[in-house]
C-alpha atoms as a PDB file:
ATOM      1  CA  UNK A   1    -166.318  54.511 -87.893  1.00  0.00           C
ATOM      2  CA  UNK A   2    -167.101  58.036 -88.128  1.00  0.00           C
ATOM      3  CA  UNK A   3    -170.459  57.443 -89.375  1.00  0.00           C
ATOM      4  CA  UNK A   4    -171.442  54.796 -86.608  1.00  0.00           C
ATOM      5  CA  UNK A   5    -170.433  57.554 -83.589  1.00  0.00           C
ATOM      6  CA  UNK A   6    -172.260  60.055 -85.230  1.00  0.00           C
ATOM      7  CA  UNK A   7    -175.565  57.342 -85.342  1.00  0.00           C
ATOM      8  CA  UNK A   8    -174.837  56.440 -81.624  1.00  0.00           C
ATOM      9  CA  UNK A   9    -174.621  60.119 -80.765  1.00  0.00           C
ATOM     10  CA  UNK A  10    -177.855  60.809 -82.841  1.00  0.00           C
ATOM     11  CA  UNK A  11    -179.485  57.835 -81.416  1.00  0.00           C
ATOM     12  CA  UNK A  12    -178.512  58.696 -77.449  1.00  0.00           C
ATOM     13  CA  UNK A  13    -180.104  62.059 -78.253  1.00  0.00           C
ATOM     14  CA  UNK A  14    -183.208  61.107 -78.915  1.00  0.00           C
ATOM     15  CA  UNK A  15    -183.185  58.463 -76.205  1.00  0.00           C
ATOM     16  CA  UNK A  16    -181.829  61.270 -73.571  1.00  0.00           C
ATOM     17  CA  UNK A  17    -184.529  63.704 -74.970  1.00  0.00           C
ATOM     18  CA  UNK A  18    -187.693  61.233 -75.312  1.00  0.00           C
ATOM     19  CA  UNK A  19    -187.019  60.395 -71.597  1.00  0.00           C
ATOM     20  CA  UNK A  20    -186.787  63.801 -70.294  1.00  0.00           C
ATOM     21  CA  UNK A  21    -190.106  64.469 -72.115  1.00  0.00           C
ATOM     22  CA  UNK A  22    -191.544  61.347 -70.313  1.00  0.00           C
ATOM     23  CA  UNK A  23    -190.115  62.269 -67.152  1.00  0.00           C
ATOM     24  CA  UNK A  24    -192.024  64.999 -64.846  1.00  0.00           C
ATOM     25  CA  UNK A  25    -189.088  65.420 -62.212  1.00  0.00           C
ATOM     26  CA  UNK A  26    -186.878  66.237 -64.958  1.00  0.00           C
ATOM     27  CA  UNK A  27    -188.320  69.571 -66.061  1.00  0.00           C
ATOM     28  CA  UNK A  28    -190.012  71.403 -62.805  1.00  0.00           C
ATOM     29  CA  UNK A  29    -193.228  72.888 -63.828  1.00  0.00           C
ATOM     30  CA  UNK A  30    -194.946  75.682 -61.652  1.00  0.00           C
ATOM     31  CA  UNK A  31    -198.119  75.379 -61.316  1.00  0.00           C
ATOM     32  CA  UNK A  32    -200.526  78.620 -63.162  1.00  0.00           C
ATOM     33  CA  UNK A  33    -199.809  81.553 -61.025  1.00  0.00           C
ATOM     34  CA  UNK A  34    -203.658  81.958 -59.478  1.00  0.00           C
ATOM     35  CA  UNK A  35    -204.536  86.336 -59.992  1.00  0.00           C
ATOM     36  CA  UNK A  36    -206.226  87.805 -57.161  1.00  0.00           C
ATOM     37  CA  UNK A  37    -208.547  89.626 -59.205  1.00  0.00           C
ATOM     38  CA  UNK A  38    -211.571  91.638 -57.857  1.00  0.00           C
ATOM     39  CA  UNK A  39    -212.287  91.912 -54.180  1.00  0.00           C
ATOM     40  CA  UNK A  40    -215.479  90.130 -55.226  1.00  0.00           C
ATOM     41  CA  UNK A  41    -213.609  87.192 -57.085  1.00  0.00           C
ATOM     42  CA  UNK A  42    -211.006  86.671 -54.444  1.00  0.00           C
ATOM     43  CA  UNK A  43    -214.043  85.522 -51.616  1.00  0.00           C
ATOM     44  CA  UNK A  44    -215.737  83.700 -54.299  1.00  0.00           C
ATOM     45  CA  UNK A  45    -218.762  86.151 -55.592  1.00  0.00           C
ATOM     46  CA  UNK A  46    -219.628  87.094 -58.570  1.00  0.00           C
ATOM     47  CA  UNK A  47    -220.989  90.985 -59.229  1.00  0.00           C
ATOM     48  CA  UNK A  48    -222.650  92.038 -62.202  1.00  0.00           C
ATOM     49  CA  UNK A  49    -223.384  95.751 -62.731  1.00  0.00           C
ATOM     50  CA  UNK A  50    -226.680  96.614 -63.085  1.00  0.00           C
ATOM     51  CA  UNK A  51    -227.109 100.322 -63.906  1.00  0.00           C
ATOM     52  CA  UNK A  52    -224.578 100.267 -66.691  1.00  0.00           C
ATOM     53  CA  UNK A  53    -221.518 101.636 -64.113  1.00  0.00           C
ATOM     54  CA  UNK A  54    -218.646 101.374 -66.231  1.00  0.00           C
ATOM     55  CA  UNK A  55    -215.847  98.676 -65.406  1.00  0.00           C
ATOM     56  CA  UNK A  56    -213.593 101.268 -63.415  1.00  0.00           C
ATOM     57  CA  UNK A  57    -216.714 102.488 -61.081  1.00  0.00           C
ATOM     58  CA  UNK A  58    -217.509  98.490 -60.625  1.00  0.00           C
ATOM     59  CA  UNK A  59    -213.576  98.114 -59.104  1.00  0.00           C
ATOM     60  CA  UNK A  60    -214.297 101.558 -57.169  1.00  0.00           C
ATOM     61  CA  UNK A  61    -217.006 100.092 -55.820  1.00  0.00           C
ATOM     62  CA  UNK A  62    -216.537  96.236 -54.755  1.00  0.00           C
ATOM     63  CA  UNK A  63    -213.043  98.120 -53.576  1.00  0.00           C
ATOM     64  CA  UNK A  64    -215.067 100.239 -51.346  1.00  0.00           C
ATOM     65  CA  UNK A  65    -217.639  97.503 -50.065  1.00  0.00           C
ATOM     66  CA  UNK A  66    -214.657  95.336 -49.835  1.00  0.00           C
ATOM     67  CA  UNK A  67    -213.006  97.690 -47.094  1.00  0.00           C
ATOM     68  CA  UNK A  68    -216.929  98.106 -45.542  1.00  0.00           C
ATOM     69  CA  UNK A  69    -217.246  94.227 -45.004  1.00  0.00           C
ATOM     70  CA  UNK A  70    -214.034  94.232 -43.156  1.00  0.00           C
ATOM     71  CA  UNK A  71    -214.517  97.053 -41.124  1.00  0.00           C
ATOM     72  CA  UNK A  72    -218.221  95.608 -39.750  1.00  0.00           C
ATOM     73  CA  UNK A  73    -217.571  91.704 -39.536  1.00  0.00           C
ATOM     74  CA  UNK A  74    -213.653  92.494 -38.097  1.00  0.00           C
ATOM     75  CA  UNK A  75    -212.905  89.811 -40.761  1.00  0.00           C
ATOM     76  CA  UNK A  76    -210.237  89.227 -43.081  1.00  0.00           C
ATOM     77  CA  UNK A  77    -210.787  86.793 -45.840  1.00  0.00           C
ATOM     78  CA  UNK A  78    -207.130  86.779 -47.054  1.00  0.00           C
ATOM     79  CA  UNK A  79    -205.580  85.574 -43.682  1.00  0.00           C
ATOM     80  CA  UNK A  80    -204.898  81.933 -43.189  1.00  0.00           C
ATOM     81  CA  UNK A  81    -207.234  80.293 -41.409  1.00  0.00           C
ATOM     82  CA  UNK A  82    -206.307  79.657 -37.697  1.00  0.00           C
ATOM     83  CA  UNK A  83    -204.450  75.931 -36.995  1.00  0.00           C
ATOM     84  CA  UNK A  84    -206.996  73.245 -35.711  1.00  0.00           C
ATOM     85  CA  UNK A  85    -207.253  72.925 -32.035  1.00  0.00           C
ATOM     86  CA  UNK A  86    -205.212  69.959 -30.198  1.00  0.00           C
ATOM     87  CA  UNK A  87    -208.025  66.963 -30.466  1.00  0.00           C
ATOM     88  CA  UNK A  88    -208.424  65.314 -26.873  1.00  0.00           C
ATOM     89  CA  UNK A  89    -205.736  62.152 -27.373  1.00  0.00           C
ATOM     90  CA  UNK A  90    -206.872  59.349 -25.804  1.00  0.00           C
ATOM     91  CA  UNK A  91    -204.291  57.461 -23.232  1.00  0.00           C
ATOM     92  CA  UNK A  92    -203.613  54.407 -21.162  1.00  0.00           C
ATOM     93  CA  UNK A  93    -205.522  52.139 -24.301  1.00  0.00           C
ATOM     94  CA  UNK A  94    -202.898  49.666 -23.995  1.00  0.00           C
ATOM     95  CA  UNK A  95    -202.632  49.061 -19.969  1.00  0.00           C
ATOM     96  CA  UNK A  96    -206.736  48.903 -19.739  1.00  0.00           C
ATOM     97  CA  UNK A  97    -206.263  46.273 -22.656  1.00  0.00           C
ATOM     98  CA  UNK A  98    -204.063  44.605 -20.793  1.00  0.00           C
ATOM     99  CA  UNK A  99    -205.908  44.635 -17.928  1.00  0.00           C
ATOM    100  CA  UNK A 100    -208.964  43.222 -19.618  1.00  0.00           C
ATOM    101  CA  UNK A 101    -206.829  40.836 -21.438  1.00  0.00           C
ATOM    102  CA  UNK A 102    -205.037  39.114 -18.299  1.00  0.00           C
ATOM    103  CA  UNK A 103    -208.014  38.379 -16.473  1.00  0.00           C
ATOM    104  CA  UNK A 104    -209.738  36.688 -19.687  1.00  0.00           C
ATOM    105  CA  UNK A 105    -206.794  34.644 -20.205  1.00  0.00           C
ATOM    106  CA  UNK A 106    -206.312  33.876 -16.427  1.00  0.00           C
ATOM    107  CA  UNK A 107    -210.264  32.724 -16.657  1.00  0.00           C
ATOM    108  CA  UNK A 108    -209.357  30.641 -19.672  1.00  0.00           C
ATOM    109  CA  UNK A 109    -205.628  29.754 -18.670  1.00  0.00           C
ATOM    110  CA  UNK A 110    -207.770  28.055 -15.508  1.00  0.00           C
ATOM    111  CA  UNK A 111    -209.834  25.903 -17.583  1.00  0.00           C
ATOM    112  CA  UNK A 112    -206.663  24.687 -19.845  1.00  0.00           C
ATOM    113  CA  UNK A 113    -204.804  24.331 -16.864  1.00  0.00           C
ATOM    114  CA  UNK A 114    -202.281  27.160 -16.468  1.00  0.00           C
ATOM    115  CA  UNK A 115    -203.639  30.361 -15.525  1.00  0.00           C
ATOM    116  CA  UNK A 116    -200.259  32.260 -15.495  1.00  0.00           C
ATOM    117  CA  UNK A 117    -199.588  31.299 -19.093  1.00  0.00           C
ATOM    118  CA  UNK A 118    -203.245  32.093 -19.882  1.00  0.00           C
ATOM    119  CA  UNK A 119    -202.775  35.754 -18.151  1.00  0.00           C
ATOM    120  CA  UNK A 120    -199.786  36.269 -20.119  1.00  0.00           C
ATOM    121  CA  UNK A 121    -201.227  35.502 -23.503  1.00  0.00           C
ATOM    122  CA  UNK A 122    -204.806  37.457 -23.021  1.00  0.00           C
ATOM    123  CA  UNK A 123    -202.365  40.464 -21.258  1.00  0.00           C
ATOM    124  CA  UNK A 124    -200.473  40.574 -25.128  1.00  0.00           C
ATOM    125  CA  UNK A 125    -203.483  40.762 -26.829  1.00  0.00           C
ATOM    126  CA  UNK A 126    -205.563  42.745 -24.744  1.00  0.00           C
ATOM    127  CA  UNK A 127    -202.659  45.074 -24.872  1.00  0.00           C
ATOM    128  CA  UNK A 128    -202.150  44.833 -29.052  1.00  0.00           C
ATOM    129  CA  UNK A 129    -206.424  45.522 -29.075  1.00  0.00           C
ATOM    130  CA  UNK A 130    -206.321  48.194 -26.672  1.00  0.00           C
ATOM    131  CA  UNK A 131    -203.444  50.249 -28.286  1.00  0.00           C
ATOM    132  CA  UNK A 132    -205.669  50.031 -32.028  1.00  0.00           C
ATOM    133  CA  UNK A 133    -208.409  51.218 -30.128  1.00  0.00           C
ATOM    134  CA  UNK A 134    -206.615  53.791 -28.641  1.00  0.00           C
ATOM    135  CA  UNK A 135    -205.431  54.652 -32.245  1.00  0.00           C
ATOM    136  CA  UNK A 136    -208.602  54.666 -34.202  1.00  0.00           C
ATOM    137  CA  UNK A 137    -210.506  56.486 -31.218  1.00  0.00           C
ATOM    138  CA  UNK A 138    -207.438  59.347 -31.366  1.00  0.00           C
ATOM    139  CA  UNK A 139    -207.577  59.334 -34.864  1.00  0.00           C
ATOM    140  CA  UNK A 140    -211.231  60.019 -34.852  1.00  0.00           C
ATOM    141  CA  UNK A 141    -210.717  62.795 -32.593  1.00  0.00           C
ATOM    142  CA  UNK A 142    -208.675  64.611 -34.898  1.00  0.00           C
ATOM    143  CA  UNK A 143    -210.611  64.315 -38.187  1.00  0.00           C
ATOM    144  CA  UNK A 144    -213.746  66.036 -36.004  1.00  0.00           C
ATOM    145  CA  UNK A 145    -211.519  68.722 -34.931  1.00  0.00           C
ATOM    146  CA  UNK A 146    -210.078  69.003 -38.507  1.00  0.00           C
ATOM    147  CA  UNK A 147    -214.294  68.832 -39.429  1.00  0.00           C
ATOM    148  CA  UNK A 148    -215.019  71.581 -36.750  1.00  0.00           C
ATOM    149  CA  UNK A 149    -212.191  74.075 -37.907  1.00  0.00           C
ATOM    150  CA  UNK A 150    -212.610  73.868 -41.689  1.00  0.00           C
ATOM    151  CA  UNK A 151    -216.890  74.710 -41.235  1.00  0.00           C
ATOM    152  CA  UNK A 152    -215.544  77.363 -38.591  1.00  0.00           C
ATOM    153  CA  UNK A 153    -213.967  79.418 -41.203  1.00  0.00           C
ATOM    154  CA  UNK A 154    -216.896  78.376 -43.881  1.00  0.00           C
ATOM    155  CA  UNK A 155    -218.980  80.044 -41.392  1.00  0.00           C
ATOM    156  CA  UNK A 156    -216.493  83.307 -40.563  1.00  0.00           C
ATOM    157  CA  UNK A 157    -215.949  83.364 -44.676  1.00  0.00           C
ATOM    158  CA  UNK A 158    -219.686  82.997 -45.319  1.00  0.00           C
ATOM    159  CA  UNK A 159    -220.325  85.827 -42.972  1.00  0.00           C
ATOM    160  CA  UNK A 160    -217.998  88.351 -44.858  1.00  0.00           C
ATOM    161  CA  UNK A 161    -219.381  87.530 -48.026  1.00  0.00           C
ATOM    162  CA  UNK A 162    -222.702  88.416 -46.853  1.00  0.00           C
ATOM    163  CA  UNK A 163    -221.710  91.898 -45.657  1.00  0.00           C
ATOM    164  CA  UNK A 164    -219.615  92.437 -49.109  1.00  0.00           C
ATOM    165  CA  UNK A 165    -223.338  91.690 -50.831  1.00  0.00           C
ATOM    166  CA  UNK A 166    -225.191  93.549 -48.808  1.00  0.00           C
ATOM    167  CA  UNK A 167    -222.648  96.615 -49.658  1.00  0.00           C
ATOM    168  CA  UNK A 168    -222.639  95.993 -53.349  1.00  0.00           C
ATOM    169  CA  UNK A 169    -226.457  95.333 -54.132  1.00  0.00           C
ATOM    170  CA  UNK A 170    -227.208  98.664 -52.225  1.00  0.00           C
ATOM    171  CA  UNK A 171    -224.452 100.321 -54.817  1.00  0.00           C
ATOM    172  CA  UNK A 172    -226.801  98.555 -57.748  1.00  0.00           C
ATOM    173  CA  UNK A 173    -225.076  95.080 -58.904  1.00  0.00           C
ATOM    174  CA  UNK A 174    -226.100  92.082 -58.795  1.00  0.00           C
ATOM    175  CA  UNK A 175    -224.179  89.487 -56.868  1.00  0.00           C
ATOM    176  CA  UNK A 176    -223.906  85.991 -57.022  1.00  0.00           C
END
């Protein structure tokens, strides 16, 4: 008896602990802590001395261009980027479906016989077509905005890291 609980423990052991190595939610991972490294690293450039300055005079240096770049372009590469602008929403899709709808189905309600069944019917569907319209145009709207904002700060990022060059090659590195 002993024997067989000490199995069943053994066995529910390595059950428990195979499924809480198969299981991701079970033991939290953080994800790799990301360094800031050199000012040159942290906007994406690589610098490579080219007058033998020694590592220390290399961070003394991007440092200093680092501080230049700002100070000209009135740009800082660490902030977070500014939240997209409000994309123009489109309104009133479903009524002007509606609209469209009703007298199509009134046209066609005529020929069948019963235009104010026919007005009905084309008013629901104009209405259901309308409102996806409305929707896809509105959705549209935002992914351009969401387009616009992200090659915004390409552009204002882009900008710094050609005043940081500028400031480093003069210094003697190569930058890339």
């Amino acid at each position: 008896m002993k024997r067989r609980r000490m199995s069943a423990v053994g066995l529910y052991i390595v059950v428990a602990g195979g499924c809480l190595a198969q299981n991701p939610t079970a033991t939290p991972t953080q994800p790799p802590a990301v360094s800031s490294g050199s000012p040159a690293a942290r906007v994406g450039l690589f610098v490579y001395p080219q007058k033998n300055q020694t590592p220390e005079q290399q961070a003394n240096d991007e440092s200093a261009c680092y501080a230049s770049a700002q100070q000209q372009t009135g740009i800082n590469p660490t902030a977070p980027p500014p939240p997209p602008q409000e994309a123009d929403k489109k309104k009133g899709g479903a009524v002007k479906g509606a609209a469209g709808g009703a007298a199509g189905g009134a046209a066609i309600g005529g020929v069948a016989g019963d235009t104010g069944k026919g007005a009905a019917i084309g008013a629901t569907a104009g209405a259901v077509h309308g409102r996806r319209q409305q929707k896809k145009a509105n959705k549209q709207a935002e992914q351009q905005s969401q387009q616009q904002g992200q090659a915004q700060q390409q552009q204002t990022l882009d900008t710094f890291r050609r005043a940081f060059s500028a400031c480093i090659d003069s210094k003697g590195y190569s930058v890339k």
